[in-house]
N, C-alpha and C. Protein backbone atom coordinates (compact mmCIF):
# COMPACT_ATOMS: atom_id res chain seq x y z
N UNK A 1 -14.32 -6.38 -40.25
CA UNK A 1 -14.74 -7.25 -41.32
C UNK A 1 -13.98 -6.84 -42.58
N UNK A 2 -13.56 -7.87 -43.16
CA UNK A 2 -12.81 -7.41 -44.33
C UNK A 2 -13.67 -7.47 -46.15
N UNK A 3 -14.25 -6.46 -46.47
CA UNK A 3 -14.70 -6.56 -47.47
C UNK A 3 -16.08 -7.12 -47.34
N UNK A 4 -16.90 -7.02 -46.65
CA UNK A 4 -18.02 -8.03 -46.07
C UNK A 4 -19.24 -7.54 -45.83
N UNK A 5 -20.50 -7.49 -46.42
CA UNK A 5 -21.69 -6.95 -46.17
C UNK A 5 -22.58 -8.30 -45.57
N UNK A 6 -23.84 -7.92 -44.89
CA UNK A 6 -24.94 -9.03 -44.57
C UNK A 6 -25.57 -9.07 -46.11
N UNK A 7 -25.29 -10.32 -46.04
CA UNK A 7 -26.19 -11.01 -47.20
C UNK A 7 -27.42 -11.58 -46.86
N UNK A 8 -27.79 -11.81 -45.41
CA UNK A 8 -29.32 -12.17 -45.10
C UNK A 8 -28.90 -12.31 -43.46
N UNK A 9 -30.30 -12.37 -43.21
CA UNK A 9 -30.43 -12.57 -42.04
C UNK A 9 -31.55 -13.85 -41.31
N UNK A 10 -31.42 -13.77 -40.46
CA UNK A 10 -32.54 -14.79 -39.73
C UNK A 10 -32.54 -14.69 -38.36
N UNK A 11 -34.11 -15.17 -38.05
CA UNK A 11 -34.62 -15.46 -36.75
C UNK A 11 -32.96 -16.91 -35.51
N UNK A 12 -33.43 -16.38 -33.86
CA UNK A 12 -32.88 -17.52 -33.50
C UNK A 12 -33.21 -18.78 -33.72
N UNK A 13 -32.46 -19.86 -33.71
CA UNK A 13 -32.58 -21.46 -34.09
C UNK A 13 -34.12 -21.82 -33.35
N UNK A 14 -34.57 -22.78 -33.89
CA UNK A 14 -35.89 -23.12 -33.91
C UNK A 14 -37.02 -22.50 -33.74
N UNK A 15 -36.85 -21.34 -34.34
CA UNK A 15 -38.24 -20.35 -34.86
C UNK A 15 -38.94 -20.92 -36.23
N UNK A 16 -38.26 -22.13 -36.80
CA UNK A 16 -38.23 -22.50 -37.86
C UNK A 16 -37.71 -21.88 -39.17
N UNK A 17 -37.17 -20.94 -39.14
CA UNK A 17 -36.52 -19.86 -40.39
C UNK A 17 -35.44 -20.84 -40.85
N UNK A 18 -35.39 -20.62 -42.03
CA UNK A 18 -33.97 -21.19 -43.27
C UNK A 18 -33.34 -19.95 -43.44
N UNK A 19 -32.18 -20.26 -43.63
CA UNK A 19 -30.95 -19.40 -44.56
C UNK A 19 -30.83 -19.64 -45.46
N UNK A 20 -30.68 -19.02 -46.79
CA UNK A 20 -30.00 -19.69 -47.90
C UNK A 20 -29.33 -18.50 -48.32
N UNK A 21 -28.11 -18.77 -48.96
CA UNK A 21 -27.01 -17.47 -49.72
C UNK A 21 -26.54 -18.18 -50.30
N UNK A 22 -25.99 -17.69 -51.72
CA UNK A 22 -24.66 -18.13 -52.50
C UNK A 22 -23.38 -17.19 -52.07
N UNK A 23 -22.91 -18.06 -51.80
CA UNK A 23 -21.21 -17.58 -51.45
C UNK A 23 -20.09 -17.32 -52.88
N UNK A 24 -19.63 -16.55 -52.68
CA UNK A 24 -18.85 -16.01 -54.02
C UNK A 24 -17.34 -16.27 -53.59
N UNK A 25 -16.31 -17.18 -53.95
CA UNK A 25 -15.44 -17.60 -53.19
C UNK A 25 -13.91 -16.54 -53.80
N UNK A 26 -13.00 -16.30 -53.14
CA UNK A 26 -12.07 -15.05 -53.89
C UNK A 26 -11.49 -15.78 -54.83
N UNK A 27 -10.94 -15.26 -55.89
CA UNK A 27 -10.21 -15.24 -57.21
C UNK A 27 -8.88 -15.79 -56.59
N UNK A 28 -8.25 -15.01 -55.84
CA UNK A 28 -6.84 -15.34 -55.40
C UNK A 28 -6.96 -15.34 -53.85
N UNK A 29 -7.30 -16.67 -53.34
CA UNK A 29 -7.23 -16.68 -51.70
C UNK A 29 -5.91 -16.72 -51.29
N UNK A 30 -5.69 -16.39 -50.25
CA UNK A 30 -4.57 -16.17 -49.09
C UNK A 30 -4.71 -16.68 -48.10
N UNK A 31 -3.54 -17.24 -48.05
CA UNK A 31 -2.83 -18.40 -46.93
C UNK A 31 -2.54 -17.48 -45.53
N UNK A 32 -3.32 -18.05 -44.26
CA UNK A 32 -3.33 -16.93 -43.05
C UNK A 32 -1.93 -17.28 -42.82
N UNK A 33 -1.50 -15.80 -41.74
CA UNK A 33 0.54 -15.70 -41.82
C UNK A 33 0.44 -16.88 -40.61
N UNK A 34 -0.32 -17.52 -39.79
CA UNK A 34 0.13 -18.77 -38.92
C UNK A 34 0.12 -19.88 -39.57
N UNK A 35 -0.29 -20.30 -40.68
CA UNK A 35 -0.05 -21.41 -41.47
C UNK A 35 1.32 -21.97 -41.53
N UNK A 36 2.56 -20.90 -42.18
CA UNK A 36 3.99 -21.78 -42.05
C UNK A 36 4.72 -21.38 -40.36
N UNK A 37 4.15 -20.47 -40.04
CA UNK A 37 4.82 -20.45 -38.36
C UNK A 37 4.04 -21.67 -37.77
N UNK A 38 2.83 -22.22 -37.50
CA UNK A 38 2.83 -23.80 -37.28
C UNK A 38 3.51 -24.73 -37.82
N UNK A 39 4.00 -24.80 -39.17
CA UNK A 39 4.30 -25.77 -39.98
C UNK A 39 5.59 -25.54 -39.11
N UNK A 40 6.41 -24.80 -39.02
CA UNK A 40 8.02 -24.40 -38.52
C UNK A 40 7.56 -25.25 -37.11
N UNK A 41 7.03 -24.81 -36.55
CA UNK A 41 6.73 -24.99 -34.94
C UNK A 41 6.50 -26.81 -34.83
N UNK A 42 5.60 -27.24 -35.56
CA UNK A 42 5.59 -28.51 -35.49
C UNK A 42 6.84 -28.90 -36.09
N UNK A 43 7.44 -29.01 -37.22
CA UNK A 43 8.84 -29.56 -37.30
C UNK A 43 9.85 -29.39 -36.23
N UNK A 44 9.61 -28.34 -35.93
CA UNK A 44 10.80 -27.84 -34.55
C UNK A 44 10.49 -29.39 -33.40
N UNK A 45 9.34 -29.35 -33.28
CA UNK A 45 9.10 -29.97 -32.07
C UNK A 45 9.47 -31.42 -32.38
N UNK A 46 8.74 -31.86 -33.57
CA UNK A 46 9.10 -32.87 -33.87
C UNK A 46 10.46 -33.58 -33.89
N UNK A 47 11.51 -32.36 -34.61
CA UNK A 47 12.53 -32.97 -34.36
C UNK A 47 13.01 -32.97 -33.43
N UNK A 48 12.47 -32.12 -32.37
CA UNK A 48 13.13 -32.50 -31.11
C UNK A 48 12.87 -33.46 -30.46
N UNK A 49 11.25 -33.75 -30.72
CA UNK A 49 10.88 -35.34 -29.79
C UNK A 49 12.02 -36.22 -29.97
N UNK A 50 12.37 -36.76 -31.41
CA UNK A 50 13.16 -37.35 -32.10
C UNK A 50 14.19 -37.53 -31.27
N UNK A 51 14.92 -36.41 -31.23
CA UNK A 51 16.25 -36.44 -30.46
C UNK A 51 16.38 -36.90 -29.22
N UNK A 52 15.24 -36.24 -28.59
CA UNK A 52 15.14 -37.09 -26.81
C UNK A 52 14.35 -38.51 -26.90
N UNK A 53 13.90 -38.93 -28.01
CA UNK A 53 13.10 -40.46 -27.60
C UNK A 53 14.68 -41.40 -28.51
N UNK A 54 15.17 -40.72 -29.00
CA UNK A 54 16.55 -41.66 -29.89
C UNK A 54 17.78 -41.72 -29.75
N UNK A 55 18.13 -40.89 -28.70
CA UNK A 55 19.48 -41.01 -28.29
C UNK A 55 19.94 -40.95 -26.65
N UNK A 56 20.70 -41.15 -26.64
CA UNK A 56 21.36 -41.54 -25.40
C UNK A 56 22.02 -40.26 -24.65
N UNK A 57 20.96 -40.21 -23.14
CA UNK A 57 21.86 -39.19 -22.32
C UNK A 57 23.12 -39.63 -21.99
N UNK A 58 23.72 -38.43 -22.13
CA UNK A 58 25.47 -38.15 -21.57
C UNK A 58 25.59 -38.79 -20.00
N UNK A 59 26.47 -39.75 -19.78
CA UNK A 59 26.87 -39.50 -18.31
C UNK A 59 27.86 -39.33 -17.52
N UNK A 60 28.04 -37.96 -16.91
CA UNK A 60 28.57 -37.24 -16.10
C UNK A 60 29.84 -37.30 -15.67
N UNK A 61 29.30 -38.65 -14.80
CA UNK A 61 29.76 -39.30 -13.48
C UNK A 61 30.42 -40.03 -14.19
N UNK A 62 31.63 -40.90 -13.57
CA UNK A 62 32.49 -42.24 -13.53
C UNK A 62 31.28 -43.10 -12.94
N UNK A 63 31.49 -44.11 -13.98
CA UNK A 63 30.09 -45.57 -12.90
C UNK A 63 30.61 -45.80 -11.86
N UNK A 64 29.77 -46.22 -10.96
CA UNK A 64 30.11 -46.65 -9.49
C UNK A 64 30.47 -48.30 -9.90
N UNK A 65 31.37 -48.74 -9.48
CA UNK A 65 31.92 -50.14 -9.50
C UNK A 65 31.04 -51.09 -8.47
N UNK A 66 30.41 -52.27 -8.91
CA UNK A 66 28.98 -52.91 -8.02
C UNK A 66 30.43 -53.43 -6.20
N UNK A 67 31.86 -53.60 -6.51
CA UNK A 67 32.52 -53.81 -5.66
C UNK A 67 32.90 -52.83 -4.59
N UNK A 68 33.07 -51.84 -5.56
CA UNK A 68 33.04 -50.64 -4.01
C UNK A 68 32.30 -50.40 -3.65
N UNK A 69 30.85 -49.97 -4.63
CA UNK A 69 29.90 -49.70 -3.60
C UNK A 69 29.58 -50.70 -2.36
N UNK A 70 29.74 -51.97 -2.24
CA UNK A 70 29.89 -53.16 -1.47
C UNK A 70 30.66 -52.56 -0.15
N UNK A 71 31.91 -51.89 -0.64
CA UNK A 71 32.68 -52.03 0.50
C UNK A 71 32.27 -50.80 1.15
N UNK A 72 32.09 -50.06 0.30
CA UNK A 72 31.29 -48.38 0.89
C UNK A 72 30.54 -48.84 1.93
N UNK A 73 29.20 -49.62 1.28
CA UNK A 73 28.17 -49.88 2.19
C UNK A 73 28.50 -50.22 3.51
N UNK A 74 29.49 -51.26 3.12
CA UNK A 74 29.39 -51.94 4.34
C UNK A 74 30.00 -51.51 5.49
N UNK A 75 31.44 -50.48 4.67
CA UNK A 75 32.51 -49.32 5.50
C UNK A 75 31.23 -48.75 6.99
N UNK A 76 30.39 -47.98 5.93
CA UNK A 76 29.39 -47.45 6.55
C UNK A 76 28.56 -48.08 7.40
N UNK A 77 28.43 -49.62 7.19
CA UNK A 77 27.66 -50.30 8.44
C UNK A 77 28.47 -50.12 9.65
N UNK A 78 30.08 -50.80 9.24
CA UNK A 78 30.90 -50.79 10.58
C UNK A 78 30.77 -49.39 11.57
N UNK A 79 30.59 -48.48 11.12
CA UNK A 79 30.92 -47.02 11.91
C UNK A 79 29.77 -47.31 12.70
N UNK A 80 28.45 -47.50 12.13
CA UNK A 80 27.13 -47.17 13.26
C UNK A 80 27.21 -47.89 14.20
């Protein structure tokens, strides 16, 4: 616990007991250290969605011509 005493206590839920405390809030609060490592992490990702939903995969291969594959196919019928 950092800096932290019981300020009250109470019974378990529906024994009928109330809580009440005033909370004293810090002078100079601090930002937890995962705050900008999410912020980084979501931009990271984000821009990567970006990149794979907006551009165009590379391709490889030479296209297959709709005519040879024709004659391929059919090369291949004659043999069986």
């Amino acid at each position: 616990m950092r800096n932290g005493h019981v300020t009250a206590t109470a019974p378990f839920p529906g024994e009928g007991a109330e809580l009440f405390a005033t909370v004293e809030l810090a002078r100079h609060p601090s930002v937890p250290v995962d705050r900008p490592i999410a912020l980084l992490a979501m931009t990271i990702t984000g821009v990567l969605l970006a990149i794979l939903c907006f551009t165009k995969p590379k391709q490889n291969a030479a296209p297959v011509l709709v005519n040879e594959y024709r004659e391929n196919k059919s090369a291949a019928n004659a043999v069986r």
